[in-house]
Protein backbone atom coordinates (compact mmCIF):
# COMPACT_ATOMS: atom_id res chain seq x y z
CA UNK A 1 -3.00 82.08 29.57
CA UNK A 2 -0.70 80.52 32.05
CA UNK A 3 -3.26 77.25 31.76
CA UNK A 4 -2.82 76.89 28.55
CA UNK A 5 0.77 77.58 28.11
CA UNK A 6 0.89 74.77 30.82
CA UNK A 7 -1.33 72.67 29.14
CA UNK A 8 1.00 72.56 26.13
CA UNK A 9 4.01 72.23 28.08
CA UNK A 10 2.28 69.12 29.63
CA UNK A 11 0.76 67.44 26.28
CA UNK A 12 4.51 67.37 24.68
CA UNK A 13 5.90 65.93 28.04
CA UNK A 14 3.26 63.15 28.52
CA UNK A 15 3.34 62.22 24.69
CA UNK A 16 7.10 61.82 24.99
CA UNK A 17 6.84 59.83 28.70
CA UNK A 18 3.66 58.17 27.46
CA UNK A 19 5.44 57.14 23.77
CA UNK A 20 8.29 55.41 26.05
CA UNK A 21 5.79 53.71 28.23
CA UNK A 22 3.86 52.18 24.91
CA UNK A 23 7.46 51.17 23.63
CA UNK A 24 8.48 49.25 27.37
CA UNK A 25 4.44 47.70 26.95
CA UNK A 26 4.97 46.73 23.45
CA UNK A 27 8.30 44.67 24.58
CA UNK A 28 6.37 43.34 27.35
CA UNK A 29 3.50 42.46 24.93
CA UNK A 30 5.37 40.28 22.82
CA UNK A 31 7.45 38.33 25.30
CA UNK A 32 4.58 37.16 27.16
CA UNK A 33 2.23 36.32 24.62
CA UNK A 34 5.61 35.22 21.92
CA UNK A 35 4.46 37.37 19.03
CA UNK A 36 6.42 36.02 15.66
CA UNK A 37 9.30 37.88 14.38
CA UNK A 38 8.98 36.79 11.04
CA UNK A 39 9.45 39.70 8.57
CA UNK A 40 9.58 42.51 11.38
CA UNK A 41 5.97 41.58 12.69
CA UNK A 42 6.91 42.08 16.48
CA UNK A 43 8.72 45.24 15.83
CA UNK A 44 6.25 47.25 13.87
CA UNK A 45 3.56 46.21 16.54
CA UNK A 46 5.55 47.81 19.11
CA UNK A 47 6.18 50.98 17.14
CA UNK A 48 3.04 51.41 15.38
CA UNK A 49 0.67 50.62 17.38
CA UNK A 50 1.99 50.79 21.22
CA UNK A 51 3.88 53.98 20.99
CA UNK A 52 1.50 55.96 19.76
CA UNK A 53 -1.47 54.84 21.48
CA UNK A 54 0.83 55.39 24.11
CA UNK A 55 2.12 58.85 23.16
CA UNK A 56 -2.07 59.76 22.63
CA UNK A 57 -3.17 58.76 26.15
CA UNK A 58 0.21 60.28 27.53
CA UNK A 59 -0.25 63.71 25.47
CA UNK A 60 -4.36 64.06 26.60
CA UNK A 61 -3.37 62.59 30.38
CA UNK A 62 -0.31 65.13 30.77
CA UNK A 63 -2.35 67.91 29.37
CA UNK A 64 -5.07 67.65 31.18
CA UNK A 65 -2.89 66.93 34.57
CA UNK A 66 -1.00 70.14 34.03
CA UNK A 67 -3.55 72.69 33.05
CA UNK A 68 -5.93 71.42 36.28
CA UNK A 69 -2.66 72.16 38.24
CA UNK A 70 -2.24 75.83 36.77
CA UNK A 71 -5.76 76.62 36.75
CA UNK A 72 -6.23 76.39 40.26
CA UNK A 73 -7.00 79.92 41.68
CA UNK A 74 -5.25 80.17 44.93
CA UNK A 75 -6.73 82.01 47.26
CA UNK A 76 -6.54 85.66 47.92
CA UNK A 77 -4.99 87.15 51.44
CA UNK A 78 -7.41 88.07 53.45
CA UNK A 79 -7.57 92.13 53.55
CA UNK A 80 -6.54 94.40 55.89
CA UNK A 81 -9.48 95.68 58.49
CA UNK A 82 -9.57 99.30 59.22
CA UNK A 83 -8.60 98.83 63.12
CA UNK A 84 -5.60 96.76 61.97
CA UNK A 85 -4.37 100.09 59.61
CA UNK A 86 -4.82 102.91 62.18
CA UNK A 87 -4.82 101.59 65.50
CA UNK A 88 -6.33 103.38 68.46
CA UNK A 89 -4.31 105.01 70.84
């Protein structure tokens, strides 16, 4: 339960973080390569096509990150011998 309560928790986080990324690659995009602006060309590149495939790979990768981290079993104590619970006088 925890995993995939974590695993939620991480897919909204990484498509939000991963959506921003796309958006700051999309403005990279079209400086370097001088995509037009003519009739909002440059803009709707950015925002339909970088931020999503951004906020995808950013949903699946934070996902996936988190519920590894919560699935991890950590490891038990180690138990209690008999001679360490009653001593011997």
């Amino acid at each position: 339960m925890k995993a995939a309560g974590l695993g939620c928790l991480g897919f909204v986080l990484g498509a939000i973080i991963g959506g921003v990324i796309g958006i700051v690659l999309g403005f990279v995009w079209i400086n370097v390569f001088n995509t037009s602006d003519f009739e909002g060309y440059s803009g709707m590149l950015v925002f339909f096509t970088f931020m999503p495939i951004g906020a995808i790979l950013g949903g699946i990768l934070g996902a996936v990150a988190l519920a590894a981290i919560a699935s991890r079993v950590e490891p038990a104590p180690p138990l209690a011998s008999s001679e360490t619970k009653n001593p011997p006088d």
